[in-house]
PDB file of N, CA and C in Angstrom:
ATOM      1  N   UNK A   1       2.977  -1.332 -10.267  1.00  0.00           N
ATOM      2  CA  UNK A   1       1.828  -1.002  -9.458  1.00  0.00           C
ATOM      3  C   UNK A   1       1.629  -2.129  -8.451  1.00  0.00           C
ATOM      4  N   UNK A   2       1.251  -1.636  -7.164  1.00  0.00           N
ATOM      5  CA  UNK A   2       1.296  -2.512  -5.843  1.00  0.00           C
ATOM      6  C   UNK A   2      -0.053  -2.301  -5.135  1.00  0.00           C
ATOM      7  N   UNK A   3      -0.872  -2.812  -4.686  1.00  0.00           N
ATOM      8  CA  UNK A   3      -2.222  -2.769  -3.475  1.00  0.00           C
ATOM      9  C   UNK A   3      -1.006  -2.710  -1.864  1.00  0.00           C
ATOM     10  N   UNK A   4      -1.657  -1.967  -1.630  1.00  0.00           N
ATOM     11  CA  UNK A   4      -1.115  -1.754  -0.297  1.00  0.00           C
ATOM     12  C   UNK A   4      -2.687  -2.844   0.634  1.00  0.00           C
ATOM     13  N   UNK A   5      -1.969  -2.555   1.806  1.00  0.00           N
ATOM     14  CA  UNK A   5      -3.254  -3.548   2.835  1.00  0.00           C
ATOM     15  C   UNK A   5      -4.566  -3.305   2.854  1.00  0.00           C
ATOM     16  N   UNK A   6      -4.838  -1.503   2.641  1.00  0.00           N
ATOM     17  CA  UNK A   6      -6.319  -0.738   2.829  1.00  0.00           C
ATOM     18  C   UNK A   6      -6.393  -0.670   1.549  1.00  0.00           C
ATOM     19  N   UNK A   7      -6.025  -1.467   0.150  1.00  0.00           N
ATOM     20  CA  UNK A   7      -7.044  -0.917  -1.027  1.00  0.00           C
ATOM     21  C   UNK A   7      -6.706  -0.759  -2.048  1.00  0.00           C
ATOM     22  N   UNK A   8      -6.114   0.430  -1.469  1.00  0.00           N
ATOM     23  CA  UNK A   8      -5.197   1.197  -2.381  1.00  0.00           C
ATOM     24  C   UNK A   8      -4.149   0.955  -3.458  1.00  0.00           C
ATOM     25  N   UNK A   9      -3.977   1.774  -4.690  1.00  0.00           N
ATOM     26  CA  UNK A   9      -2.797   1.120  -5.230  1.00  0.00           C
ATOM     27  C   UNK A   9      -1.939   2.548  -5.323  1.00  0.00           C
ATOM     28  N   UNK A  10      -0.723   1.727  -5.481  1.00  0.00           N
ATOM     29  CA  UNK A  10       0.088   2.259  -5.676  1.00  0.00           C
ATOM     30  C   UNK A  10       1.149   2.734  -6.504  1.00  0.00           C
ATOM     31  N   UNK A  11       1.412   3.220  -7.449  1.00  0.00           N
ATOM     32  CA  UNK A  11       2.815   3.308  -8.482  1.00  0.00           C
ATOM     33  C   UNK A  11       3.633   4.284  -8.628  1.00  0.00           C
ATOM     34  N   UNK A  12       5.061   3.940  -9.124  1.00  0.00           N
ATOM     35  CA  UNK A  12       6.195   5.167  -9.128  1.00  0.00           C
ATOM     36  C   UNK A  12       6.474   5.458 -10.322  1.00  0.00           C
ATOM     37  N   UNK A  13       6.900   6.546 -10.877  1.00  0.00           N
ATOM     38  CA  UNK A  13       7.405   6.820 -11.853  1.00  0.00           C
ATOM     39  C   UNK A  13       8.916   6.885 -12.362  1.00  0.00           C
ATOM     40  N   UNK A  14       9.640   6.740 -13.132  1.00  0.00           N
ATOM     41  CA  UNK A  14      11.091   7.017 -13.289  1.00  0.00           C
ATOM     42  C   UNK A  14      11.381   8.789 -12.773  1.00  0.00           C
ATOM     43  N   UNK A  15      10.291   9.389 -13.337  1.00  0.00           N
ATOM     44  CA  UNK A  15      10.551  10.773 -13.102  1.00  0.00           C
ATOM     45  C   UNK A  15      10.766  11.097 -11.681  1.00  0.00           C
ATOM     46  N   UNK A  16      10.191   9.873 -10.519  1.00  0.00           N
ATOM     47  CA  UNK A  16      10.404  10.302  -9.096  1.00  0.00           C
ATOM     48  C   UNK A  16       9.056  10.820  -8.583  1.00  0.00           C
ATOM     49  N   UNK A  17       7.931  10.387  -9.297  1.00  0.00           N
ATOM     50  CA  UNK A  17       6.589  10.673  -8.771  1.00  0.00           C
ATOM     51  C   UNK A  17       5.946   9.303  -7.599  1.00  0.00           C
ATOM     52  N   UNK A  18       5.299   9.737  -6.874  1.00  0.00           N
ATOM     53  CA  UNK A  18       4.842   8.688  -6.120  1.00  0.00           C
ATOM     54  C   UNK A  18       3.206   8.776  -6.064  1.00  0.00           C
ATOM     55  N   UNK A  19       2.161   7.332  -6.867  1.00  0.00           N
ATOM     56  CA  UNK A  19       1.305   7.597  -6.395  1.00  0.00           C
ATOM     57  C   UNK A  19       0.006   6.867  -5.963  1.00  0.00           C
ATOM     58  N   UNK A  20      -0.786   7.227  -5.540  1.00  0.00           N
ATOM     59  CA  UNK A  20      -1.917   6.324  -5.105  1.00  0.00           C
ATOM     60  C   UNK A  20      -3.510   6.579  -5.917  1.00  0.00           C
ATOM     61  N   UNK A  21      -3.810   5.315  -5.980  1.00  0.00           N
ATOM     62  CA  UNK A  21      -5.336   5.413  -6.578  1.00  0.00           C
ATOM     63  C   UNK A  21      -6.120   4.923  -5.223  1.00  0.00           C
ATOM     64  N   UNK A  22      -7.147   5.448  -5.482  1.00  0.00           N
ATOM     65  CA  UNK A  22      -8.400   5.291  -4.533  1.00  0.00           C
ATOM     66  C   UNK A  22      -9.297   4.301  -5.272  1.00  0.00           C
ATOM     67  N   UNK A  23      -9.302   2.879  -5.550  1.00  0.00           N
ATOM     68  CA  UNK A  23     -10.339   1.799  -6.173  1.00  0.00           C
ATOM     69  C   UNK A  23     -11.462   2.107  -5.925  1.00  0.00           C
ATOM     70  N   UNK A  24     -12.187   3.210  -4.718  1.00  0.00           N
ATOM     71  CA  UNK A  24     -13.485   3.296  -4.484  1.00  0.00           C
ATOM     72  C   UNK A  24     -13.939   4.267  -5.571  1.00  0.00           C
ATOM     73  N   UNK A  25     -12.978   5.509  -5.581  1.00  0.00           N
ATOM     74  CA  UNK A  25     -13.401   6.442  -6.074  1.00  0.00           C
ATOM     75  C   UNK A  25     -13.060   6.859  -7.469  1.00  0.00           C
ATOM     76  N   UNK A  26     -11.967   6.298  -7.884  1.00  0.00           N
ATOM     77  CA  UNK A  26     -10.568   6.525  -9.030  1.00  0.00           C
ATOM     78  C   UNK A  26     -10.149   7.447  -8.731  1.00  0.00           C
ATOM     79  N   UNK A  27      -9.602   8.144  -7.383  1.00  0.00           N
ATOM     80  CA  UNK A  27      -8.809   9.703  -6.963  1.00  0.00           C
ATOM     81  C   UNK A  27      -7.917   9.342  -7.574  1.00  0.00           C
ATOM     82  N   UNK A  28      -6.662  10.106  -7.772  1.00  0.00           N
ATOM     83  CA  UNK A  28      -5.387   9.939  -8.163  1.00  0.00           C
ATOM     84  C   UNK A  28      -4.785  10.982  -7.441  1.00  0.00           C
ATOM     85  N   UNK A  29      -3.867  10.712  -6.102  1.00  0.00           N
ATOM     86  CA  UNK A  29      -3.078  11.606  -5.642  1.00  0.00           C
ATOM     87  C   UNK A  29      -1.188  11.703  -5.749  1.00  0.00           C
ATOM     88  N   UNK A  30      -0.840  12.422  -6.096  1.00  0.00           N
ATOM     89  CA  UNK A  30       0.652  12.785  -6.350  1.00  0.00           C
ATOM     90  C   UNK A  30       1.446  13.082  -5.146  1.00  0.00           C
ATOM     91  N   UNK A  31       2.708  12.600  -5.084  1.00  0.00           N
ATOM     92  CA  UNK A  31       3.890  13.079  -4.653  1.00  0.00           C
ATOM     93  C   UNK A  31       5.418  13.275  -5.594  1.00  0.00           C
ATOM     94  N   UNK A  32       5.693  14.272  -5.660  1.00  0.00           N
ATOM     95  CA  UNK A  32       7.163  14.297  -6.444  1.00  0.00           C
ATOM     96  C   UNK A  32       7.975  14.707  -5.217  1.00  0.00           C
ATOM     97  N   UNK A  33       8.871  13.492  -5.832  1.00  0.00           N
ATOM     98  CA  UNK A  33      10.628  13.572  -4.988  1.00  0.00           C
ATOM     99  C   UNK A  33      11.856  14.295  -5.883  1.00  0.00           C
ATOM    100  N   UNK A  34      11.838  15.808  -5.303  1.00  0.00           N
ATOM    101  CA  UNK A  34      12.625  16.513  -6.627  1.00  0.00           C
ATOM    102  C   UNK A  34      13.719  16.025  -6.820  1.00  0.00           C
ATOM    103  N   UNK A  35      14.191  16.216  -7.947  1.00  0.00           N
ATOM    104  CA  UNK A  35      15.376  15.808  -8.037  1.00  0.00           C
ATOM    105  C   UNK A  35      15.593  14.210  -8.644  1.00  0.00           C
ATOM    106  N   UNK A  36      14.814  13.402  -7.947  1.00  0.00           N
ATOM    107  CA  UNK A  36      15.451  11.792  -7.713  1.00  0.00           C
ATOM    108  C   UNK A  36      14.541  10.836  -8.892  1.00  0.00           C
ATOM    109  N   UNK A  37      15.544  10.090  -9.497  1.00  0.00           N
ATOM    110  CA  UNK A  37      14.576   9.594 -10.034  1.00  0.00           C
ATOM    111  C   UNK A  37      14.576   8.149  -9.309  1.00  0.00           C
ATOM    112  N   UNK A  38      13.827   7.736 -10.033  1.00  0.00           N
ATOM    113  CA  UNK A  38      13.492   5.769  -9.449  1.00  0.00           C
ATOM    114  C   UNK A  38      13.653   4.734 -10.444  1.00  0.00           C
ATOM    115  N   UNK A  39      14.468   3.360 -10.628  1.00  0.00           N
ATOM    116  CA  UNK A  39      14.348   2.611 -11.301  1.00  0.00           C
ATOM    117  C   UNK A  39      14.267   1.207 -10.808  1.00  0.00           C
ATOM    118  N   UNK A  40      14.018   0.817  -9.468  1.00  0.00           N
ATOM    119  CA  UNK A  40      13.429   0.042  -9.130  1.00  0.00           C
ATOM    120  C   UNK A  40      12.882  -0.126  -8.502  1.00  0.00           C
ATOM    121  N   UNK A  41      12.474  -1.767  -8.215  1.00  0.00           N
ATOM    122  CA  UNK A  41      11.048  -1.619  -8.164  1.00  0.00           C
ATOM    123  C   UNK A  41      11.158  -1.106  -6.218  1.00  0.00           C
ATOM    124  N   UNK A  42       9.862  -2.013  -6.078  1.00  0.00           N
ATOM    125  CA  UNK A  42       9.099  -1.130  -4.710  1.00  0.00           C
ATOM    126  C   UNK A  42       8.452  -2.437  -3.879  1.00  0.00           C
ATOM    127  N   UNK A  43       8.470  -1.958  -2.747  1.00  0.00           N
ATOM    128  CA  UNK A  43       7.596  -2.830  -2.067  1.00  0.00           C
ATOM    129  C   UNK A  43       6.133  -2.412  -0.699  1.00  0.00           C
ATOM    130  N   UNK A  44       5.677  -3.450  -0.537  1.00  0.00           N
ATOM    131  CA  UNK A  44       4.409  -3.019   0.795  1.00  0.00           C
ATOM    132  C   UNK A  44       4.770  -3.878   1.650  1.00  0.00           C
ATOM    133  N   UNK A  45       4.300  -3.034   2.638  1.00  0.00           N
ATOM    134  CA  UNK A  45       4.494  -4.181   3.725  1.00  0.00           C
ATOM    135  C   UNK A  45       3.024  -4.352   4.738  1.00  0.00           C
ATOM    136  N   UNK A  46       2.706  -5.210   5.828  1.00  0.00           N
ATOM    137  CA  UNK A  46       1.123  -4.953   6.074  1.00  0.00           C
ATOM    138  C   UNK A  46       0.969  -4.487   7.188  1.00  0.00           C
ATOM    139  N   UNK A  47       1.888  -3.033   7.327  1.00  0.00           N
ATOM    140  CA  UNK A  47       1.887  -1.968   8.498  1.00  0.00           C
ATOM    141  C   UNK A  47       1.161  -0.736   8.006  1.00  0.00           C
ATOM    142  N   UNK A  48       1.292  -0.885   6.190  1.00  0.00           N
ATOM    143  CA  UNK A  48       0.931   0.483   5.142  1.00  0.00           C
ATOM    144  C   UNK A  48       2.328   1.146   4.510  1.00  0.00           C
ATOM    145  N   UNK A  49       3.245   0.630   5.480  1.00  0.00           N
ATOM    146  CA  UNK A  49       4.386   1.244   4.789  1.00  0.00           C
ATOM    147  C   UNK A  49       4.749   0.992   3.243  1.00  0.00           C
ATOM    148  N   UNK A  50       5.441   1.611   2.134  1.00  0.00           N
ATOM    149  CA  UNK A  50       5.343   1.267   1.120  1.00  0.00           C
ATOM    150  C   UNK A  50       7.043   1.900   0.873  1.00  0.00           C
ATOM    151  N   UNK A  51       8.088   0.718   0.239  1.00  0.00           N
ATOM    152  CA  UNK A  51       9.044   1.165   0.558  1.00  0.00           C
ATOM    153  C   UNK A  51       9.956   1.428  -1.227  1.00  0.00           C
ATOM    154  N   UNK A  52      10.355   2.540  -1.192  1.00  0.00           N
ATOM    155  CA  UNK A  52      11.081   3.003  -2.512  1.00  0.00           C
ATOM    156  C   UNK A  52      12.486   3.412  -2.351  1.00  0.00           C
ATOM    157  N   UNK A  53      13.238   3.016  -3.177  1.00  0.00           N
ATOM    158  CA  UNK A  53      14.392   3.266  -3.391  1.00  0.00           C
ATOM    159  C   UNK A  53      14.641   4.064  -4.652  1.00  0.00           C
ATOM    160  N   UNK A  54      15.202   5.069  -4.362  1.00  0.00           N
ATOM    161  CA  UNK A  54      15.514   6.428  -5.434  1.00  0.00           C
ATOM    162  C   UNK A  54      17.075   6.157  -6.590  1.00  0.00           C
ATOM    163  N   UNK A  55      17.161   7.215  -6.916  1.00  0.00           N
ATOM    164  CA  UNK A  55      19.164   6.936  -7.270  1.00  0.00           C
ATOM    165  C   UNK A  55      19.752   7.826  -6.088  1.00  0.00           C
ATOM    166  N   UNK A  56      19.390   8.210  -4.625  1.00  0.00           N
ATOM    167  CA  UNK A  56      19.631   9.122  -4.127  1.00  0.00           C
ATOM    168  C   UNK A  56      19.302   8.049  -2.482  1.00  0.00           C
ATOM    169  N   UNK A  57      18.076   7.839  -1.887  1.00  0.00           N
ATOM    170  CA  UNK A  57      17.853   7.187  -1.053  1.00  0.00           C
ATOM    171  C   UNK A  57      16.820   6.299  -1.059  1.00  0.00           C
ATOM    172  N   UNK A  58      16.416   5.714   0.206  1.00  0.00           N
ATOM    173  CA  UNK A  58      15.552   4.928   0.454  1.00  0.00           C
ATOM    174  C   UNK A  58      14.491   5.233   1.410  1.00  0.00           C
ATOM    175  N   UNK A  59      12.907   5.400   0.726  1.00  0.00           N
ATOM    176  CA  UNK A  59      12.300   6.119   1.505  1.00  0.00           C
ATOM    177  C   UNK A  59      11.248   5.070   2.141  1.00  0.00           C
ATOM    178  N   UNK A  60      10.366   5.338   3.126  1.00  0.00           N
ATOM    179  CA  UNK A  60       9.024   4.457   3.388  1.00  0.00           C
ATOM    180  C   UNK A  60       8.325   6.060   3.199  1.00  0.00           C
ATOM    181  N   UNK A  61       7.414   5.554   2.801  1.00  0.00           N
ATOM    182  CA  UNK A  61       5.976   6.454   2.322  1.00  0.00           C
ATOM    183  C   UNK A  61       4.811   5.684   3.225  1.00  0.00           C
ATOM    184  N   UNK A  62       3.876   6.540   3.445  1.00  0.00           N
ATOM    185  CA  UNK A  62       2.846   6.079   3.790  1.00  0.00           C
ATOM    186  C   UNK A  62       1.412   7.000   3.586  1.00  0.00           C
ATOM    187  N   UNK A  63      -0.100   6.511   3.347  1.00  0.00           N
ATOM    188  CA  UNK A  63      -0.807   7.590   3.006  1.00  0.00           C
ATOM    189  C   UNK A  63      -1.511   8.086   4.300  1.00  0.00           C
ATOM    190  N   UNK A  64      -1.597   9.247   3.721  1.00  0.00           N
ATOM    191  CA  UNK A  64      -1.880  10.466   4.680  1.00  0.00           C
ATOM    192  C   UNK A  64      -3.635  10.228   5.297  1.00  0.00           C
ATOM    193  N   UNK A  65      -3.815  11.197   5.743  1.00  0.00           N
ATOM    194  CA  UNK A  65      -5.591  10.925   6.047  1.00  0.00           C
ATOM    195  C   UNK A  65      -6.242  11.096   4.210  1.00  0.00           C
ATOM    196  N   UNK A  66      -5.685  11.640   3.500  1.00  0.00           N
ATOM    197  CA  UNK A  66      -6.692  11.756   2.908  1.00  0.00           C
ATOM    198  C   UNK A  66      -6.381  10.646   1.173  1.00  0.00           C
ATOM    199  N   UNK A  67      -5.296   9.962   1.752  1.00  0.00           N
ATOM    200  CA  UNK A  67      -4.835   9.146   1.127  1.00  0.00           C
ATOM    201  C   UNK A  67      -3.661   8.947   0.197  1.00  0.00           C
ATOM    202  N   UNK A  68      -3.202  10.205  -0.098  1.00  0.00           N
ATOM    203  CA  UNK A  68      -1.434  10.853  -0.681  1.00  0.00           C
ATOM    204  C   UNK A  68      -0.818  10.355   0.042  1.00  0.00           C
ATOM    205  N   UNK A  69       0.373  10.159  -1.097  1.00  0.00           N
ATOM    206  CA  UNK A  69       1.637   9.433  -0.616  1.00  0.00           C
ATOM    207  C   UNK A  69       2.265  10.597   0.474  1.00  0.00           C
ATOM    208  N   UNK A  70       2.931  10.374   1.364  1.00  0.00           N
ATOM    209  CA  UNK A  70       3.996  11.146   2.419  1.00  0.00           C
ATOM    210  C   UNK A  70       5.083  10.653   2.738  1.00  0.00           C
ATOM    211  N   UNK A  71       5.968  11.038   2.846  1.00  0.00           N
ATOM    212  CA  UNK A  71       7.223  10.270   3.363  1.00  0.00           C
ATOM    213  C   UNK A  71       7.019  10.345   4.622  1.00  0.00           C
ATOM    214  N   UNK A  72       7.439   9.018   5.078  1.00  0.00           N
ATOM    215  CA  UNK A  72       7.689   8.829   6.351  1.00  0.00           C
ATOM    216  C   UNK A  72       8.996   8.567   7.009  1.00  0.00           C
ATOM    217  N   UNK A  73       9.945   8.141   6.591  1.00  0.00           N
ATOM    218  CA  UNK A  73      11.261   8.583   6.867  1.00  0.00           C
ATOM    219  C   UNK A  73      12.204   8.348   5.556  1.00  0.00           C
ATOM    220  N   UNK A  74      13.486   8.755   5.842  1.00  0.00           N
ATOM    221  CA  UNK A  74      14.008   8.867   4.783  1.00  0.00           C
ATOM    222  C   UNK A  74      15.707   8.347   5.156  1.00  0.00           C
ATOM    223  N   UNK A  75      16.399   7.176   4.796  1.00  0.00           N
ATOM    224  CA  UNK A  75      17.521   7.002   4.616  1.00  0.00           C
ATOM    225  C   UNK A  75      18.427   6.813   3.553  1.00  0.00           C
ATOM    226  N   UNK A  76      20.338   8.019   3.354  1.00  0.00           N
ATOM    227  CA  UNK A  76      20.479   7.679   2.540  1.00  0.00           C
ATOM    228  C   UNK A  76      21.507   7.114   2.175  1.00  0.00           C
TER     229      UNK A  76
END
């Protein structure tokens, strides 16, 4: 689990879930990456980007307006 710049935290799952808590509120929003799982770790950076590496690729995520993870691009 990681704080991104606005707050937020962040954590991945092995299963390939991506997700964010809201500290104001305790939301909990989901993203699944089908298929892929994840076994290491992750990083932030202080643009919001939040960067994961799959067994498949390497994604940056970033949250949406309403605070869910999204991919933002994807290399693999």
């Amino acid at each position: 689990m990681l704080p991104d710049w606005q707050g937020r935290l962040w954590f991945v799952t092995a299963a390939g879930r991506g997700r964010t808590i809201d500290r104001a509120d305790g939301s909990i929003r989901t993203m699944r990456l089908a298929g892929e799982g994840i076994s290491n770790s992750f990083a932030v950076d202080e643009t919001g980007g939040v960067y994961v590496v799959t067994d498949r690729a390497l994604y940056r995520f970033d949250a949406n307006s309403n605070g869910a993870p999204e991919v933002s691009w994807r290399v693999v």
